[in-house]
PDB file of N, CA and C in Angstrom:
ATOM      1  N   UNK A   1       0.853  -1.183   0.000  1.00  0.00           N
ATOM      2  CA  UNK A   1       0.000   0.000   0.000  1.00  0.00           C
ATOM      3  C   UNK A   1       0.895   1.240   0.000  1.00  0.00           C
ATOM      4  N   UNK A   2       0.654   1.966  -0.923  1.00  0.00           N
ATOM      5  CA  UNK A   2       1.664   3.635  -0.788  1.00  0.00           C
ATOM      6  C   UNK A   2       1.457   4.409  -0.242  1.00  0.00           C
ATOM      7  N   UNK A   3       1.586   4.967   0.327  1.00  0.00           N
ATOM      8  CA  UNK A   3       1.672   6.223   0.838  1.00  0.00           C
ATOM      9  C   UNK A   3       0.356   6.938   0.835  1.00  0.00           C
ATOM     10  N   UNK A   4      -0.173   7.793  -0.737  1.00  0.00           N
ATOM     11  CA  UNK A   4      -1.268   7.876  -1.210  1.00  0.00           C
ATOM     12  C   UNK A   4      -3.052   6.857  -0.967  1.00  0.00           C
ATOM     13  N   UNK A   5      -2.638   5.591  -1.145  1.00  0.00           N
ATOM     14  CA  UNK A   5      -3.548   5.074  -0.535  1.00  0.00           C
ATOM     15  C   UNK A   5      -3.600   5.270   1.006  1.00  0.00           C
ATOM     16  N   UNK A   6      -2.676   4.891   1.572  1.00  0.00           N
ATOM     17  CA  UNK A   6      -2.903   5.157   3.220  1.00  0.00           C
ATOM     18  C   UNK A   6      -3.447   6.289   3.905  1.00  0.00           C
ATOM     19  N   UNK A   7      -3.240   7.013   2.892  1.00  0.00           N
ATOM     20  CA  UNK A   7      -3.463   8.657   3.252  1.00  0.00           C
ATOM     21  C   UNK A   7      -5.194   8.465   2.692  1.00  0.00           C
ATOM     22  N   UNK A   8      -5.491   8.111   1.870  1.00  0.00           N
ATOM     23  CA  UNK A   8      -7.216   8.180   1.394  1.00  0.00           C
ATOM     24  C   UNK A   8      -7.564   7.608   2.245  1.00  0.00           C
ATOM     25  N   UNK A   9      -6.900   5.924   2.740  1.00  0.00           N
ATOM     26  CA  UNK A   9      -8.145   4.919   3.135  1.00  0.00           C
ATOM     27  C   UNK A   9      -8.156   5.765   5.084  1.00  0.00           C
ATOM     28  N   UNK A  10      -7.097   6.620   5.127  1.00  0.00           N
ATOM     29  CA  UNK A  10      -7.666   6.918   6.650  1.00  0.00           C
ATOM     30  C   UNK A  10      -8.636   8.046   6.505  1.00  0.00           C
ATOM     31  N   UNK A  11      -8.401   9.183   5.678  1.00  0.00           N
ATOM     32  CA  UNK A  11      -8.908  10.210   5.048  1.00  0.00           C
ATOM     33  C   UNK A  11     -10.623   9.579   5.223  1.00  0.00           C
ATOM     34  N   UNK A  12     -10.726   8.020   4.381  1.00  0.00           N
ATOM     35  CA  UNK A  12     -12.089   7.441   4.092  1.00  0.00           C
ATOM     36  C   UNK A  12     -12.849   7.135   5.680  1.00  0.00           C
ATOM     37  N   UNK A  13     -11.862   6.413   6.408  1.00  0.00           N
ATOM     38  CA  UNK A  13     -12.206   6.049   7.925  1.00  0.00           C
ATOM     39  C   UNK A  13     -13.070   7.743   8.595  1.00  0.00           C
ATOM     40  N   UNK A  14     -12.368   8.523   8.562  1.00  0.00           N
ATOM     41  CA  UNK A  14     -12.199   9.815   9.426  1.00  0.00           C
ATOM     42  C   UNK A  14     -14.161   9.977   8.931  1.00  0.00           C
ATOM     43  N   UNK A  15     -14.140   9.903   7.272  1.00  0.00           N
ATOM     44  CA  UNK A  15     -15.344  10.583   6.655  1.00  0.00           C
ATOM     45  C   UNK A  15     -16.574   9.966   7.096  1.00  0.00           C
ATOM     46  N   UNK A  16     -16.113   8.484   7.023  1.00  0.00           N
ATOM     47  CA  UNK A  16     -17.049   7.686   7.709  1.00  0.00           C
ATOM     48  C   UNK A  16     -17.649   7.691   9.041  1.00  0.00           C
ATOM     49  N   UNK A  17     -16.462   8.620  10.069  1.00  0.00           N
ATOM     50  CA  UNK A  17     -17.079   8.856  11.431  1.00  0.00           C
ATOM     51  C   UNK A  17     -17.999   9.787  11.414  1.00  0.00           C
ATOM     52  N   UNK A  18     -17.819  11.215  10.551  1.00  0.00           N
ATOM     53  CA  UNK A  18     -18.324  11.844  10.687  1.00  0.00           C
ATOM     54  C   UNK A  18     -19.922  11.764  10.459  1.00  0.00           C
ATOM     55  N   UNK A  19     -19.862  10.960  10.382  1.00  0.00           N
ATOM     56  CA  UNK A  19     -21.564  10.557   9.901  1.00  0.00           C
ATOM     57  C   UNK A  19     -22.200   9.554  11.274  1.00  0.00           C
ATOM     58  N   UNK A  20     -21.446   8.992  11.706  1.00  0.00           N
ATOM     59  CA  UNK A  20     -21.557   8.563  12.998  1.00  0.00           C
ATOM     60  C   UNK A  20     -21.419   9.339  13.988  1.00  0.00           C
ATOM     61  N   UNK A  21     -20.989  10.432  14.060  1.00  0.00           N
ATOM     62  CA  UNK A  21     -20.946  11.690  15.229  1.00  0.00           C
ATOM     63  C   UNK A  21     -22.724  12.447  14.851  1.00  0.00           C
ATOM     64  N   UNK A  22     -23.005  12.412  13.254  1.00  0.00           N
ATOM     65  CA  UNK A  22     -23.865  13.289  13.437  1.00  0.00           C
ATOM     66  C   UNK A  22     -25.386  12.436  14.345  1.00  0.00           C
ATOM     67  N   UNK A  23     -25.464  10.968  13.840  1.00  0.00           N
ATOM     68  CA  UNK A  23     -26.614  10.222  14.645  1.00  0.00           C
ATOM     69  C   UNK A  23     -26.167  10.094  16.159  1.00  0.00           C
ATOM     70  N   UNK A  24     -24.924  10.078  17.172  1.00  0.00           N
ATOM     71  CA  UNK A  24     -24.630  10.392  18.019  1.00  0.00           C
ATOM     72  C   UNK A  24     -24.745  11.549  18.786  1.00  0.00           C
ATOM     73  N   UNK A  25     -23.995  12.684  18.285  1.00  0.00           N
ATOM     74  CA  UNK A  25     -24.539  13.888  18.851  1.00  0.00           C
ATOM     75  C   UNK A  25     -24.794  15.175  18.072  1.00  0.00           C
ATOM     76  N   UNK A  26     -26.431  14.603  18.067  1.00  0.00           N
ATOM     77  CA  UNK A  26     -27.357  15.709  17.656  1.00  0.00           C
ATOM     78  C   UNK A  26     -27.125  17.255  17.963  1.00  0.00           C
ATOM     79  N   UNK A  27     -27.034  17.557  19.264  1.00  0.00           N
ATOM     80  CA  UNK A  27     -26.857  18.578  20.078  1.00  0.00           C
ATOM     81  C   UNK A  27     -26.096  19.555  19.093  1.00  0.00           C
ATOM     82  N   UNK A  28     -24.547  18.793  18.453  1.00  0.00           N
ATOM     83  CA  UNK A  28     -23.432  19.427  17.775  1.00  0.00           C
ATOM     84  C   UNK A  28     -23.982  19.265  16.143  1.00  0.00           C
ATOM     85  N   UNK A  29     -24.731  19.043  15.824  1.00  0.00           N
ATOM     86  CA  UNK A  29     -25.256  19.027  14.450  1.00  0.00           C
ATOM     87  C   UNK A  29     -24.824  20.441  13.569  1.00  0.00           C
ATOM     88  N   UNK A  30     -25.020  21.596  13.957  1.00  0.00           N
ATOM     89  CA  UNK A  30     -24.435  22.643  13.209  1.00  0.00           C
ATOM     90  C   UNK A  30     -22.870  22.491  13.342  1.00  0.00           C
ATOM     91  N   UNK A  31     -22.162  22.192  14.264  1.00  0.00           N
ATOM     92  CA  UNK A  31     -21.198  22.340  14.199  1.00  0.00           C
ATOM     93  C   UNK A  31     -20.078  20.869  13.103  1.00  0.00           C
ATOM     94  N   UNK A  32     -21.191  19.867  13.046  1.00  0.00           N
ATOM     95  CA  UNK A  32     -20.596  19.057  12.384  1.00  0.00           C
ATOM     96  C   UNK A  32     -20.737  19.019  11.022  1.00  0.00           C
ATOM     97  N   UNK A  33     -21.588  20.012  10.521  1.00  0.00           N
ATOM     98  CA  UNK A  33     -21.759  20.221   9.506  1.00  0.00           C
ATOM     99  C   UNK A  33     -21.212  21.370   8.916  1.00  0.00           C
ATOM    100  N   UNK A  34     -20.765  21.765   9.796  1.00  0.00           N
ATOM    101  CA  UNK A  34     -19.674  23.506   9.437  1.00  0.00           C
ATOM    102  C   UNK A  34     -18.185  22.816   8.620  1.00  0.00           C
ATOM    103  N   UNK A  35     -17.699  21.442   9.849  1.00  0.00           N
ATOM    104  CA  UNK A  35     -16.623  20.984   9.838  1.00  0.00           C
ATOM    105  C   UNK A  35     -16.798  19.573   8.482  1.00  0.00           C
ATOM    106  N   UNK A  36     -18.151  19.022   8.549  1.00  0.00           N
ATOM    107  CA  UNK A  36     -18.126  18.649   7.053  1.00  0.00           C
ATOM    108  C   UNK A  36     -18.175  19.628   5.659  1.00  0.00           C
ATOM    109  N   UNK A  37     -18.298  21.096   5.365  1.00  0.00           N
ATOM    110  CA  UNK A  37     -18.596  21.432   4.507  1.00  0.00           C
ATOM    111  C   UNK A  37     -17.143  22.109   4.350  1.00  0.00           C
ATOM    112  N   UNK A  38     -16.430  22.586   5.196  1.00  0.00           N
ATOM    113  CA  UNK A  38     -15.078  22.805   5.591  1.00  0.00           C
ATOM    114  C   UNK A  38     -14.001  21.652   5.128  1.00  0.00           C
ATOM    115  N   UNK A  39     -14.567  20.447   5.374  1.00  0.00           N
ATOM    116  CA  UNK A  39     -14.238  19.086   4.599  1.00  0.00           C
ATOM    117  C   UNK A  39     -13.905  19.310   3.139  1.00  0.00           C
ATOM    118  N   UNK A  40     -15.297  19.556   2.857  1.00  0.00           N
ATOM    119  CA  UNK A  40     -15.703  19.744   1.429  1.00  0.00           C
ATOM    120  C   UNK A  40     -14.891  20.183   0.416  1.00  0.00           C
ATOM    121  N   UNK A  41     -14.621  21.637   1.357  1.00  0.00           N
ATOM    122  CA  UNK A  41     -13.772  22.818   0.430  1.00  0.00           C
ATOM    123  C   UNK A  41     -12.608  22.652   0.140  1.00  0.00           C
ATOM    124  N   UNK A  42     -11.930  22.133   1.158  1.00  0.00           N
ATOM    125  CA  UNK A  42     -10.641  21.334   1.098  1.00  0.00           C
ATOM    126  C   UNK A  42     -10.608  20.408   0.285  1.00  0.00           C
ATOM    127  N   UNK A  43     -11.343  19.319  -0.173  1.00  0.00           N
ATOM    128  CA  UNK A  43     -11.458  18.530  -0.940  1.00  0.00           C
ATOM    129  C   UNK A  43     -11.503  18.981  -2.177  1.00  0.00           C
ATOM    130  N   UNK A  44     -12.156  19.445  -2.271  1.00  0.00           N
ATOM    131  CA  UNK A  44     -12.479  20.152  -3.729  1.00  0.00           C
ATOM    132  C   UNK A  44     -11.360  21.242  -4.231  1.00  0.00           C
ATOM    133  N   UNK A  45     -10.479  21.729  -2.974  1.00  0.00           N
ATOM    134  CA  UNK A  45      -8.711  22.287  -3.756  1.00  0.00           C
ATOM    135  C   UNK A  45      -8.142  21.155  -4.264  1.00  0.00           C
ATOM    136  N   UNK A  46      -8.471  20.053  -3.398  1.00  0.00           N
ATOM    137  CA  UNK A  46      -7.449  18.890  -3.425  1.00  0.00           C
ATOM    138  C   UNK A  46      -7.522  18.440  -5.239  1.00  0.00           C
ATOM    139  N   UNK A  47      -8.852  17.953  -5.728  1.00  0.00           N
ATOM    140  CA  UNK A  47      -9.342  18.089  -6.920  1.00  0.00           C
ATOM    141  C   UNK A  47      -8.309  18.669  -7.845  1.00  0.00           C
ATOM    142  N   UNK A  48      -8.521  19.924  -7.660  1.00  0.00           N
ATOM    143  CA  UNK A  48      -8.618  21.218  -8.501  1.00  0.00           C
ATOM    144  C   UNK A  48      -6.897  20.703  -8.481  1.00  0.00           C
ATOM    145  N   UNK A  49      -6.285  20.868  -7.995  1.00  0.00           N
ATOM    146  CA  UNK A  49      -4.811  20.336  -8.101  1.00  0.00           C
ATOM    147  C   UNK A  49      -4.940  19.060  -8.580  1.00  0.00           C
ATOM    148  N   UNK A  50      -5.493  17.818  -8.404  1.00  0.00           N
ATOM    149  CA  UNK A  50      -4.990  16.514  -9.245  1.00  0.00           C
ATOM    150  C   UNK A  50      -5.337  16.994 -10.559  1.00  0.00           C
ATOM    151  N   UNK A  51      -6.143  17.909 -10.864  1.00  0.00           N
ATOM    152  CA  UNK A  51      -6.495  18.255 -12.321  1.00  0.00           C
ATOM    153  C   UNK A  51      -5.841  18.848 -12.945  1.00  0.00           C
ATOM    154  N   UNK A  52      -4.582  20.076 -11.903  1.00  0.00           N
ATOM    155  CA  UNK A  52      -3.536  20.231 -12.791  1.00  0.00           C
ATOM    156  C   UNK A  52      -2.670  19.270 -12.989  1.00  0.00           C
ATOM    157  N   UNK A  53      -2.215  18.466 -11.695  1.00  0.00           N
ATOM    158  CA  UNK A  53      -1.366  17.024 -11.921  1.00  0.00           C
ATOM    159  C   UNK A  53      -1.458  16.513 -13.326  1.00  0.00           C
ATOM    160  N   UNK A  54      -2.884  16.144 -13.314  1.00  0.00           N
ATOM    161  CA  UNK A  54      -3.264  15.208 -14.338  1.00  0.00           C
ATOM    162  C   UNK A  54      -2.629  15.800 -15.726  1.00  0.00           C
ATOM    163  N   UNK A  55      -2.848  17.322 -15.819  1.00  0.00           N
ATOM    164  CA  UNK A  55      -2.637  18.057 -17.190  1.00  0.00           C
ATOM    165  C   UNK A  55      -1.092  18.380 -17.302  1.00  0.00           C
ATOM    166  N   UNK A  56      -0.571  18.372 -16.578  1.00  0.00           N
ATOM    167  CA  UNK A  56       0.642  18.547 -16.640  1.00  0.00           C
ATOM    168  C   UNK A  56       2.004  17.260 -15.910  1.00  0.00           C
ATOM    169  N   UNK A  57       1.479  16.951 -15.393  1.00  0.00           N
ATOM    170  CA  UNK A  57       1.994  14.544 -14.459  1.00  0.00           C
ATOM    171  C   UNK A  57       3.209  15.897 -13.555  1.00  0.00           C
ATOM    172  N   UNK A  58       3.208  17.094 -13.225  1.00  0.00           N
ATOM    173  CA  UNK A  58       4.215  17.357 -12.365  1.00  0.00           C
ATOM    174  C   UNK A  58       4.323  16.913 -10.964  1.00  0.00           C
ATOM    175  N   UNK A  59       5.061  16.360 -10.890  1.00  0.00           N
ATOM    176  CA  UNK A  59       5.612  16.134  -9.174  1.00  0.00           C
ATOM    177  C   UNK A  59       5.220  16.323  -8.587  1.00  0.00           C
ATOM    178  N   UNK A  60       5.480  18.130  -8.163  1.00  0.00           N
ATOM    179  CA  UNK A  60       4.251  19.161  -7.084  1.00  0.00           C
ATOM    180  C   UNK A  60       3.075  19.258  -6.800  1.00  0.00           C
ATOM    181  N   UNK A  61       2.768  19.462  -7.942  1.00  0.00           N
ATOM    182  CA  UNK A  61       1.735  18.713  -7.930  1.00  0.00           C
ATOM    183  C   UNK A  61       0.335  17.932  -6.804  1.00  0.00           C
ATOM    184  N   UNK A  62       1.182  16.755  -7.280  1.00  0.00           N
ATOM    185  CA  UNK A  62       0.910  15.738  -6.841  1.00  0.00           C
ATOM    186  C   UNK A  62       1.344  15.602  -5.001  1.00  0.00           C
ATOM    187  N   UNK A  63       2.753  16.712  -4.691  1.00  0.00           N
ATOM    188  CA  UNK A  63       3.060  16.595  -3.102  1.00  0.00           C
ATOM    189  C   UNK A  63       1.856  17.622  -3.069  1.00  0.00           C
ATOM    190  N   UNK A  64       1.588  18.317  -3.656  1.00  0.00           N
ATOM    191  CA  UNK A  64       0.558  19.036  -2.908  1.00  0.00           C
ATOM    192  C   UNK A  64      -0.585  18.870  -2.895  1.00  0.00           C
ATOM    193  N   UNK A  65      -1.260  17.948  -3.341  1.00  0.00           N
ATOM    194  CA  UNK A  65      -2.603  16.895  -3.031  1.00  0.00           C
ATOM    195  C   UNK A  65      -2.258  16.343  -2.300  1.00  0.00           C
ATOM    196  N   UNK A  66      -1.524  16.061  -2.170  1.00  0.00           N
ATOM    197  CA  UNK A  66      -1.085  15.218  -0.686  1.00  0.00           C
ATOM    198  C   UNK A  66      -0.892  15.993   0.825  1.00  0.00           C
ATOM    199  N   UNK A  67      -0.375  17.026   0.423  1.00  0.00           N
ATOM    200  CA  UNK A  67      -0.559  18.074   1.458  1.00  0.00           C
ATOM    201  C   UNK A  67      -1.799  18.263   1.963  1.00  0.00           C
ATOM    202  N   UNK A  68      -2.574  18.831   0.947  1.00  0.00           N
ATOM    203  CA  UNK A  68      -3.924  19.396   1.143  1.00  0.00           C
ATOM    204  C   UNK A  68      -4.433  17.810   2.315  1.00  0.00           C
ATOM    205  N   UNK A  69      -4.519  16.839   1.804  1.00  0.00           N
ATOM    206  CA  UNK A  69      -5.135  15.403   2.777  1.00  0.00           C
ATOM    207  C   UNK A  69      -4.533  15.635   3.895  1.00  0.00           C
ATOM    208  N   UNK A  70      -3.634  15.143   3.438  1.00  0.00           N
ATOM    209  CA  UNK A  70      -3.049  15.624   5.143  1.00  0.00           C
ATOM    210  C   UNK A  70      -3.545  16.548   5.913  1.00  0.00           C
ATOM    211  N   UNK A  71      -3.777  17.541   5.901  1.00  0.00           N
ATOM    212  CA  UNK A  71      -4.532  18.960   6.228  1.00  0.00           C
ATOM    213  C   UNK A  71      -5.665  18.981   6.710  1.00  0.00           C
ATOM    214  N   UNK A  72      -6.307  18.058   5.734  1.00  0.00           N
ATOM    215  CA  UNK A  72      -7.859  17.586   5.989  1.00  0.00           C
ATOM    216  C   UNK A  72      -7.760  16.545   6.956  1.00  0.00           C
ATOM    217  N   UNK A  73      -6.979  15.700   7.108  1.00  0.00           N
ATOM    218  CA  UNK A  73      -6.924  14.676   8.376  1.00  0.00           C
ATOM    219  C   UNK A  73      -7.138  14.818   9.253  1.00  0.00           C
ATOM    220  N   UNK A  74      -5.942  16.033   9.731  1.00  0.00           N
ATOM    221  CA  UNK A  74      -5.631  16.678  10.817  1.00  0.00           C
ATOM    222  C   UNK A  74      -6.892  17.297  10.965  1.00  0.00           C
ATOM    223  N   UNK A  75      -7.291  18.351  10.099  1.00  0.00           N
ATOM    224  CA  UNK A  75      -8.229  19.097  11.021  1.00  0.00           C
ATOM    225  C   UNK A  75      -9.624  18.490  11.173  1.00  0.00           C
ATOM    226  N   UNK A  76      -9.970  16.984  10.919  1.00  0.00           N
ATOM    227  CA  UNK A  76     -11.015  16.244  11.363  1.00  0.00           C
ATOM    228  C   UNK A  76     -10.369  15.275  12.632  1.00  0.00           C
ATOM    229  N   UNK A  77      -9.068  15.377  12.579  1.00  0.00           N
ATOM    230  CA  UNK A  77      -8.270  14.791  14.089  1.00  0.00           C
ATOM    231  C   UNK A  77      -9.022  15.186  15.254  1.00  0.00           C
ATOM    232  N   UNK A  78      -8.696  16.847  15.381  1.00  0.00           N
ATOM    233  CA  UNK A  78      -8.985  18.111  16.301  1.00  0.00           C
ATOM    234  C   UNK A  78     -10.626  18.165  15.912  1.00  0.00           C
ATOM    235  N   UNK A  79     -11.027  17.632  15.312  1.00  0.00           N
ATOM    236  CA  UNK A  79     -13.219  17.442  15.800  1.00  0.00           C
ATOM    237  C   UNK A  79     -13.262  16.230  16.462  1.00  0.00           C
ATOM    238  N   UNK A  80     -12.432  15.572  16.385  1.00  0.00           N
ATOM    239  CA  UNK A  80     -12.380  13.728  16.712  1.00  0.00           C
ATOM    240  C   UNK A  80     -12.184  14.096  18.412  1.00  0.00           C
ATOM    241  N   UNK A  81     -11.329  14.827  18.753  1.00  0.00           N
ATOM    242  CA  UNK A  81     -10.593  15.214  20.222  1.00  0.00           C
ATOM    243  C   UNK A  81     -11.993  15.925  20.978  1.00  0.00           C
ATOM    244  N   UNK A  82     -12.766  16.971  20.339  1.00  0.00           N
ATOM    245  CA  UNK A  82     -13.623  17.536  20.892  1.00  0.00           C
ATOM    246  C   UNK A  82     -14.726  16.226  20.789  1.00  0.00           C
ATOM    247  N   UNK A  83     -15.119  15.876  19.989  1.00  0.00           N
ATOM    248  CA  UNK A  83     -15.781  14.811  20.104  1.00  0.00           C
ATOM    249  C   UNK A  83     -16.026  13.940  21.454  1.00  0.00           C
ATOM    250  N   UNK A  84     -14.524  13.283  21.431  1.00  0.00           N
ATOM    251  CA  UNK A  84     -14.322  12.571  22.432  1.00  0.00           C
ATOM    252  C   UNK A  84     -14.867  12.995  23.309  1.00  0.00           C
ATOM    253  N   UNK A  85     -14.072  14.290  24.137  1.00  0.00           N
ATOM    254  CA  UNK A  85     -14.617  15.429  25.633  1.00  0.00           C
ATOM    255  C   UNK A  85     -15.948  15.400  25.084  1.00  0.00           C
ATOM    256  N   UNK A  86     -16.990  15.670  24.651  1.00  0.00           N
ATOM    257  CA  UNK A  86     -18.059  15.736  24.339  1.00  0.00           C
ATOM    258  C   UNK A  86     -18.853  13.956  24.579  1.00  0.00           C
ATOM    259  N   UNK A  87     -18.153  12.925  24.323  1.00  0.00           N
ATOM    260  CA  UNK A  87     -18.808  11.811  25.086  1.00  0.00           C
ATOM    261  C   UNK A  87     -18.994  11.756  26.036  1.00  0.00           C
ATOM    262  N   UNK A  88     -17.356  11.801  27.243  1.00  0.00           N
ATOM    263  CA  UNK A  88     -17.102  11.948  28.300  1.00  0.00           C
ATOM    264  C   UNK A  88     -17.885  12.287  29.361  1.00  0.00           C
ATOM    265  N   UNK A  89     -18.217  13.772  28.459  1.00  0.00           N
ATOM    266  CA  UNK A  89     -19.338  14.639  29.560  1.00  0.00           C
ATOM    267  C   UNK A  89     -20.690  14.358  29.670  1.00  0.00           C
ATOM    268  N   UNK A  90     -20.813  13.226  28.702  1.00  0.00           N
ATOM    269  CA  UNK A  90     -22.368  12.817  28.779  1.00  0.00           C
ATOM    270  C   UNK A  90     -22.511  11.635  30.053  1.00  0.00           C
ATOM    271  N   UNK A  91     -21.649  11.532  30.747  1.00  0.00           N
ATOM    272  CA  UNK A  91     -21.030  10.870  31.887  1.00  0.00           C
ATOM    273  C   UNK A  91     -21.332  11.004  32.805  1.00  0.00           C
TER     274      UNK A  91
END
């Protein structure tokens, strides 16, 4: 598995929670949907760069779709963390 895949199939895991946070906690519903559409936008640079990749096969490209994921990981990491404290307290 490369690099690139590892980076989607967790990218895929992360997307998949978020849909499980929203039937979990209702309460945060605007806010999980701020941080999915925030998802979105990021995704859709990510795009917009494999499409120059694609038109041009440069390198950079391509590190920088990879960047952008990464980016997006992380900042569904830091909803994952509030998340958590947000179970906790239902405690």
């Amino acid at each position: 598995m490369t690099n690139d895949e590892a980076l989607l199939k967790e990218y895929n895991d992360y997307r998949d929670r978020i849909e499980v946070w929203k039937k979990q906690h209702g309460i945060f519903h605007n806010d999980i949907k701020k941080l999915e559409d925030s998802v979105d936008k990021m995704m859709d640079q990510r795009s917009d760069v494999l499409i120059d990749y694609r038109r041009t096969r440069k390198q950079r490209y391509l590190d920088e779709a990879d960047e952008i994921l990464k980016n997006v990981i992380n900042h569904i990491k830091k909803f994952s963390k509030v998340e958590l404290l947000a179970s906790l307290s239902k405690r």
